[in-house]
N, C-alpha and C. Protein backbone atom coordinates (compact mmCIF):
# COMPACT_ATOMS: atom_id res chain seq x y z
N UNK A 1 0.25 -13.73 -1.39
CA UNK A 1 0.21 -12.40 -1.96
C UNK A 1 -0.75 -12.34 -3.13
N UNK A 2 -0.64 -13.33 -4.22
CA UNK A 2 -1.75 -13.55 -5.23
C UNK A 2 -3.07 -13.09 -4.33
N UNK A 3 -3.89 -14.27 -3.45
CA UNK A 3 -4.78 -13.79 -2.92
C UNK A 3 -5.60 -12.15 -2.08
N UNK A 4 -3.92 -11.64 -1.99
CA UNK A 4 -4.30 -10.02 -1.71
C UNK A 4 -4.49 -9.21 -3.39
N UNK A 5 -4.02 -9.81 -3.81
CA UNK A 5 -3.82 -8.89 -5.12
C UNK A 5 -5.17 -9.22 -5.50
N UNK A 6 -5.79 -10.34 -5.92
CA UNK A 6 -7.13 -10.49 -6.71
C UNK A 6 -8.43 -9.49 -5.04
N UNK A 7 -8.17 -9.76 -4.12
CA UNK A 7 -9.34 -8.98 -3.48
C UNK A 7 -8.98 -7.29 -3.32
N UNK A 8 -7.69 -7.00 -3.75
CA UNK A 8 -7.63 -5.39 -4.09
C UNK A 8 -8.40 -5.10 -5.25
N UNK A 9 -8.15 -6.50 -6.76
CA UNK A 9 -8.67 -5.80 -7.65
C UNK A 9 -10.06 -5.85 -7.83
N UNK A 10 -11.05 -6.87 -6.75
CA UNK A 10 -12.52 -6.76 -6.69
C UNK A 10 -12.50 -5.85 -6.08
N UNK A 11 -12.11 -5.17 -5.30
CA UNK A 11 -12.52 -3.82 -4.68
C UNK A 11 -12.70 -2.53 -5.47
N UNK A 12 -11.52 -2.93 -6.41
CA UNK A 12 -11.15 -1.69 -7.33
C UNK A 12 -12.47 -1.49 -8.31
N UNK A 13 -13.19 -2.69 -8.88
CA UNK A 13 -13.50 -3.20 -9.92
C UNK A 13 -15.33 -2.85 -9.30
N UNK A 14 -15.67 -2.99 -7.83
CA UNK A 14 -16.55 -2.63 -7.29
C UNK A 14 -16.76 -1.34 -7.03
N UNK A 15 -15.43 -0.45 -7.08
CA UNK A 15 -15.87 0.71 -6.41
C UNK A 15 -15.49 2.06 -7.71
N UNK A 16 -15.50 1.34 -8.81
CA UNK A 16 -15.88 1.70 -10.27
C UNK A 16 -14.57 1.95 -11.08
N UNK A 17 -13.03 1.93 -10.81
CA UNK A 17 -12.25 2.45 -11.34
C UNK A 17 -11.96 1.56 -12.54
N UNK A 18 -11.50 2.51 -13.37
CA UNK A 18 -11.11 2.30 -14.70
C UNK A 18 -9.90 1.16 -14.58
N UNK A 19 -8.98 0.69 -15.57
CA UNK A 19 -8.74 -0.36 -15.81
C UNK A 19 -6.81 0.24 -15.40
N UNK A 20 -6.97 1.56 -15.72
CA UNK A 20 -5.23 2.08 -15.22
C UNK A 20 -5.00 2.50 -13.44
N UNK A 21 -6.13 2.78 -12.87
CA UNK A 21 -6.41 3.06 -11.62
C UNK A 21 -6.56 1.79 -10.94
N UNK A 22 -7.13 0.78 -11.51
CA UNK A 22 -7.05 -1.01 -11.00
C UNK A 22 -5.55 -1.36 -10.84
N UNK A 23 -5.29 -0.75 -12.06
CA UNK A 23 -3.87 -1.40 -11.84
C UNK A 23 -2.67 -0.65 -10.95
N UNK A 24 -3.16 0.43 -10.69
CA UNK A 24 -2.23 1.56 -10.01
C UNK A 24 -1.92 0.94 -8.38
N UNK A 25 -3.96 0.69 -8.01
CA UNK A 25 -4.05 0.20 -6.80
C UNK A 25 -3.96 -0.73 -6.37
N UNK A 26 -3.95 -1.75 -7.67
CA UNK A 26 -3.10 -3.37 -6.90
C UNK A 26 -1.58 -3.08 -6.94
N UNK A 27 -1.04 -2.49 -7.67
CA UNK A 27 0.48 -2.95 -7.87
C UNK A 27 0.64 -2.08 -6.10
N UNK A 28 0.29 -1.09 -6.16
CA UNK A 28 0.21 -0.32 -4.91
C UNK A 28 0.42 -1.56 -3.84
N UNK A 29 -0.53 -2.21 -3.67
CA UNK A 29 -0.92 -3.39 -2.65
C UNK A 29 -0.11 -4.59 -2.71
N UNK A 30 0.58 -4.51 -3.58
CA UNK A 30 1.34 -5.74 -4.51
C UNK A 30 2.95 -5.30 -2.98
N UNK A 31 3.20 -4.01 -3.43
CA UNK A 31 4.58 -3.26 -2.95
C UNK A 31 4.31 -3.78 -1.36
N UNK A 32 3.26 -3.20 -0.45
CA UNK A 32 3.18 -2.98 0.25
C UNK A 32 2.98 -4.35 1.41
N UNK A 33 2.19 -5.16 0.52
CA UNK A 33 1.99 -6.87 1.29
C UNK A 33 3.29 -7.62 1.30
N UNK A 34 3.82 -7.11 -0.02
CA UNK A 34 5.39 -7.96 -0.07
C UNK A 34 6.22 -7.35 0.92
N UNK A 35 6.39 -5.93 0.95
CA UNK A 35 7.45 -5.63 2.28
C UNK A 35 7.09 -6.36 3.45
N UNK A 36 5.56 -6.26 3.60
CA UNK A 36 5.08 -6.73 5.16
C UNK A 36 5.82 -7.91 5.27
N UNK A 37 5.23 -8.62 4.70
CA UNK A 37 6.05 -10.21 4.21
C UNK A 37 7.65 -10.58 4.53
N UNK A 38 8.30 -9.72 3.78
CA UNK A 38 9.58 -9.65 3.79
C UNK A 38 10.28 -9.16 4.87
N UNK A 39 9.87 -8.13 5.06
CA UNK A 39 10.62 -7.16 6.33
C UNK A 39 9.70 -7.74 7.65
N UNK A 40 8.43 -7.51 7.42
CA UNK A 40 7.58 -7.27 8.80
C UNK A 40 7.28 -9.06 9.25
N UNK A 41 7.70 -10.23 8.31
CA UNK A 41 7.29 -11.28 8.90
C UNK A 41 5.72 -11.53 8.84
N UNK A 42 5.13 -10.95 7.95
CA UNK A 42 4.06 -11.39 7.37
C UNK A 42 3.17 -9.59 7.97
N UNK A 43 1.56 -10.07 7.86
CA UNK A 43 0.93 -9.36 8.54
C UNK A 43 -0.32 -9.06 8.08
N UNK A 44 -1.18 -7.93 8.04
CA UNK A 44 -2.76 -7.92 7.53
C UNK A 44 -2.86 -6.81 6.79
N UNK A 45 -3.72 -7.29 5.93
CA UNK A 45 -4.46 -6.60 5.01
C UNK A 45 -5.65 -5.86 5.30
N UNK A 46 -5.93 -4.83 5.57
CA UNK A 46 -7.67 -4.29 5.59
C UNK A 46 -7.64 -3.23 4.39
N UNK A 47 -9.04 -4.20 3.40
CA UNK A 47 -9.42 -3.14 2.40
C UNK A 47 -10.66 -2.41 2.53
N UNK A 48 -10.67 -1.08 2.42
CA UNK A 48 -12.45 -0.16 2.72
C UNK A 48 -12.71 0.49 1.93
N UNK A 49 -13.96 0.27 1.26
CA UNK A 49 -14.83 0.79 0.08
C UNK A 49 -15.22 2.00 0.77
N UNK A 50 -14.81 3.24 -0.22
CA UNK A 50 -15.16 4.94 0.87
C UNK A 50 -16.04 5.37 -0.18
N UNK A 51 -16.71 6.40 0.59
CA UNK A 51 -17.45 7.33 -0.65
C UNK A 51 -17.56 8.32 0.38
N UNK A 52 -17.71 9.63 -0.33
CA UNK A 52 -17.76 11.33 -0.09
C UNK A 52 -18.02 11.86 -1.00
N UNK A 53 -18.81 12.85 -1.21
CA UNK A 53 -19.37 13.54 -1.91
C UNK A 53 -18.41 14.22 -3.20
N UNK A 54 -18.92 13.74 -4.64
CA UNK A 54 -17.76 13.50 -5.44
C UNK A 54 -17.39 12.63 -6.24
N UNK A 55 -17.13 11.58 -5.08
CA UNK A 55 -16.26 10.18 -5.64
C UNK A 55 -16.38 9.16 -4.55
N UNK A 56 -15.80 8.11 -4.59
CA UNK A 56 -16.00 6.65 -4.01
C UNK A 56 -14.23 6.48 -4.36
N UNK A 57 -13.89 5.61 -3.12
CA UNK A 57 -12.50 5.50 -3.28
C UNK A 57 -11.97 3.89 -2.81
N UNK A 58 -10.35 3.36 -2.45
CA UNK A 58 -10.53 2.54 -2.18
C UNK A 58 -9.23 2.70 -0.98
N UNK A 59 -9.36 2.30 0.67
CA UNK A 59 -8.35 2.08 0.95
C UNK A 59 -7.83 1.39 1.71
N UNK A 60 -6.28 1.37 1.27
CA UNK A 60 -5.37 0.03 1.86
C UNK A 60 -4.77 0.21 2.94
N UNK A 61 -4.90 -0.94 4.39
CA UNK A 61 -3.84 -0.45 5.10
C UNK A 61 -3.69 -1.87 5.84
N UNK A 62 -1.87 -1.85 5.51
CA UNK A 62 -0.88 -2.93 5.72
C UNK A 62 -0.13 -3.00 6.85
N UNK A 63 -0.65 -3.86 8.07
CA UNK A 63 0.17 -3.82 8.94
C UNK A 63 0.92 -4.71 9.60
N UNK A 64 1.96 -4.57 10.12
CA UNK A 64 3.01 -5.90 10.69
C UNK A 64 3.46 -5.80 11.99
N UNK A 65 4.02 -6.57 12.52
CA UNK A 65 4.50 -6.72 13.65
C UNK A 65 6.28 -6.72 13.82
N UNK A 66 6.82 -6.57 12.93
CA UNK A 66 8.06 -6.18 12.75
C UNK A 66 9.05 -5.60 12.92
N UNK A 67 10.56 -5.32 12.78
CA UNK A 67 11.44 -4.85 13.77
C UNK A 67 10.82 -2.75 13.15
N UNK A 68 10.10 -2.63 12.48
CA UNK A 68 9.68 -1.19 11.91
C UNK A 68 10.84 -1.04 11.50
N UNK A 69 10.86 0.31 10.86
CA UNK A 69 11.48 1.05 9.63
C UNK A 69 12.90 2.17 10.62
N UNK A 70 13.70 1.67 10.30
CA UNK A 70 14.78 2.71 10.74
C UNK A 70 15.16 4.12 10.79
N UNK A 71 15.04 4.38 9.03
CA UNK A 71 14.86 5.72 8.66
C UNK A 71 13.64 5.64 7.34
N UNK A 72 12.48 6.28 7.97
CA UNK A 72 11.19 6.35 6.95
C UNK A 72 11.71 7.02 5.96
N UNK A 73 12.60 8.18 5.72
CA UNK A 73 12.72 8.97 4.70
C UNK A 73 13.31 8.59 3.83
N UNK A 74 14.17 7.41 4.45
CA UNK A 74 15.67 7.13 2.96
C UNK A 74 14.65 5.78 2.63
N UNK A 75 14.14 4.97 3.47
CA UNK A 75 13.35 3.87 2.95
C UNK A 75 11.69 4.64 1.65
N UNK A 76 11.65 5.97 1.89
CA UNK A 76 10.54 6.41 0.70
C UNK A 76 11.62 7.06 -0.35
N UNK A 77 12.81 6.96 -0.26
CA UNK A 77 13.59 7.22 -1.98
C UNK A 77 13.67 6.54 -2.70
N UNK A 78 13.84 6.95 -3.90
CA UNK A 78 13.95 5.96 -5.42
C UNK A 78 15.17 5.36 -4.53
N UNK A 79 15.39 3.80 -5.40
CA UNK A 79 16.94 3.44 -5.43
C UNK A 79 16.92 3.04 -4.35
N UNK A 80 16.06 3.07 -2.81
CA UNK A 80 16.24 2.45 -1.36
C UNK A 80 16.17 1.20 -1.38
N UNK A 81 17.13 0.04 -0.90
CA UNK A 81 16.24 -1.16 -0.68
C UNK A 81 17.21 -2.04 0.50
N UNK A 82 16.52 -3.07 0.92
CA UNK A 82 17.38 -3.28 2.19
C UNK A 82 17.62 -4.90 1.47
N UNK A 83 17.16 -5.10 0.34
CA UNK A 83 17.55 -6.58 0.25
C UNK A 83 17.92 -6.25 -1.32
N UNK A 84 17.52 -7.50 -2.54
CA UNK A 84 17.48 -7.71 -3.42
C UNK A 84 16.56 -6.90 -4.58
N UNK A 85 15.85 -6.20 -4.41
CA UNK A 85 14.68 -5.60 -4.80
C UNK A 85 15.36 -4.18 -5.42
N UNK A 86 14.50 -3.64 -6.05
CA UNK A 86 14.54 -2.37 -7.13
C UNK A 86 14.75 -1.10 -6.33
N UNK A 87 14.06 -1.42 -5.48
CA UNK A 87 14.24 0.21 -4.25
C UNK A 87 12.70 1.07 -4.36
N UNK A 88 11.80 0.31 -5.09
CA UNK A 88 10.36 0.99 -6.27
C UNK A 88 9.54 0.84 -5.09
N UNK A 89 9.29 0.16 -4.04
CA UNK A 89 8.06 -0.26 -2.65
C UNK A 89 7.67 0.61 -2.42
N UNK A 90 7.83 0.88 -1.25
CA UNK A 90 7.60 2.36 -0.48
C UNK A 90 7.19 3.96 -1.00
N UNK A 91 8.01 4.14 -1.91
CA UNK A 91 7.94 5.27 -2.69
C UNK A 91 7.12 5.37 -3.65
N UNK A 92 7.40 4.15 -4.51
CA UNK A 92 6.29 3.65 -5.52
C UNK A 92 4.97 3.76 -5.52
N UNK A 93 4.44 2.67 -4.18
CA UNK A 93 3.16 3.21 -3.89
C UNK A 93 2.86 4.32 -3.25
N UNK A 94 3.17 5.20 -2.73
CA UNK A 94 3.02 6.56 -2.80
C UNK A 94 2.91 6.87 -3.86
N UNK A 95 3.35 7.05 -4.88
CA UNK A 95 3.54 7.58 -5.88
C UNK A 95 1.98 7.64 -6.55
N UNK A 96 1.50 5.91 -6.36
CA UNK A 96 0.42 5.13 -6.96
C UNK A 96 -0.75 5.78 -6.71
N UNK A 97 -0.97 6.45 -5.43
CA UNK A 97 -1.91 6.36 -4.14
C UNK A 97 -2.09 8.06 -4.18
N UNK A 98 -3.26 8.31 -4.00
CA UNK A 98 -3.34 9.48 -3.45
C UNK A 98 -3.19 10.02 -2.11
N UNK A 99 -3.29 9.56 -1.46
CA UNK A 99 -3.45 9.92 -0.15
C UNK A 99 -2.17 8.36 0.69
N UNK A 100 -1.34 9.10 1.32
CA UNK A 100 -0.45 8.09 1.82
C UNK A 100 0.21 7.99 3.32
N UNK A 101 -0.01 7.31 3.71
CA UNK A 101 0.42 7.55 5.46
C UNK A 101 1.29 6.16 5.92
N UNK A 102 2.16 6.47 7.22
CA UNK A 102 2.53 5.54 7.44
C UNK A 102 3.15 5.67 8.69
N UNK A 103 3.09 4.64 9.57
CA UNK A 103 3.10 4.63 11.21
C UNK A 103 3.98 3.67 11.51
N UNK A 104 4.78 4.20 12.01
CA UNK A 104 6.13 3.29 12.30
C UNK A 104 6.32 3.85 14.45
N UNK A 105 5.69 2.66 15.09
CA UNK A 105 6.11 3.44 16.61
C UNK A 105 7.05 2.87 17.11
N UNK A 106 7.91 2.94 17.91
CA UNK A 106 9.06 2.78 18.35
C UNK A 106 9.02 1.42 18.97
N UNK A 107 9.53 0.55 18.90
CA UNK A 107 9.41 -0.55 19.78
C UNK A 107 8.62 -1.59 18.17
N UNK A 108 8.64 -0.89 17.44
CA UNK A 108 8.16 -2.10 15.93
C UNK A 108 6.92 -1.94 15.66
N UNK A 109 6.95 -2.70 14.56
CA UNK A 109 6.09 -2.28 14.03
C UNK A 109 5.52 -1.60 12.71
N UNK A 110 4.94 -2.01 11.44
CA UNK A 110 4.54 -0.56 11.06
C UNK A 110 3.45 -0.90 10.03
N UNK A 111 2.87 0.15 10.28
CA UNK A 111 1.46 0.53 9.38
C UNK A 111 1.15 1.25 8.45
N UNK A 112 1.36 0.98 7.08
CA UNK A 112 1.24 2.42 6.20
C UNK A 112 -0.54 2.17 5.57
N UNK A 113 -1.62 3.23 5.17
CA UNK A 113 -1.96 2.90 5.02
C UNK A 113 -2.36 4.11 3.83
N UNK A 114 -3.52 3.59 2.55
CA UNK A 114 -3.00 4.32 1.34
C UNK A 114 -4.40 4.43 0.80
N UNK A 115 -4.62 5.51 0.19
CA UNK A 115 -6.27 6.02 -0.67
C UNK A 115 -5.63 6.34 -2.09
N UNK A 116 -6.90 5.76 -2.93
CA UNK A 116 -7.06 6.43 -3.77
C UNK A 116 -8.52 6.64 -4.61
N UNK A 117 -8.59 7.38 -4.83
CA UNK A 117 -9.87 8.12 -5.51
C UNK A 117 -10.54 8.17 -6.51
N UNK A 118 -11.84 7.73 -7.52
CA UNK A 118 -12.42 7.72 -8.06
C UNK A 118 -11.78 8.94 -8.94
N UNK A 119 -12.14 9.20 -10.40
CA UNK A 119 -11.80 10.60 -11.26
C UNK A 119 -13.43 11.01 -10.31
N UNK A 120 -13.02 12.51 -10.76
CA UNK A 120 -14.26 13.46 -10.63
C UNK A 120 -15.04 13.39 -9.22
């Protein structure tokens, strides 16, 4: 997980964000590699340097091979957690992220994957 965290924050650090937005979008990545891990039995990381007219962004998307998510809605509330943990994952990075998605298909599985955006 260390090793995902330091290549979120060269991404961050490449694609110009300030030093509270670095940290928004690793801890983001931090939430999201550890569930994979935990719940999904490991899984992959893909990070993509974006730009559009505007801004330059950065985004994450975490996917596993896993039994997927039961109920997506109560697993994105404060206070949710299926083990030992704070309940802060899921929701959290949403919170972190501008732009947030997540793909859970029947038979396992799941993919959330997460943007966020340069100021201005």
């Amino acid at each position: 997980m260390l090793e995902a965290r330091h290549a979120v924050r060269a991404a961050t650090l490449e694609t110009g964000f300030g030093l509270v937005d670095q940290t928004r979008v690793v801890t983001a990545a931090s939430e999201l590699v550890r569930n994979a891990y935990i719940h999904g039995g490991g899984g992959t990381l893909v990070i993509e340097r974006l730009r559009r007219p505007g801004g330059r962004g950065v985004r994450l998307t975490v996917s596993d091979a896993g039994p997927g998510i039961a109920n997506i809605d109560a697993a994105l509330a404060d206070g949710f957690s299926t083990g030992s943990g704070l309940g802060h994952g899921l929701g959290g990075a949403r919170r972190l992220m501008h732009e947030f998605r997540i793909d859970c298909p029947p038979g396992g599985g799941t993919t959330v994957c997460v943007t966020r955006w340069t100021p201005g």
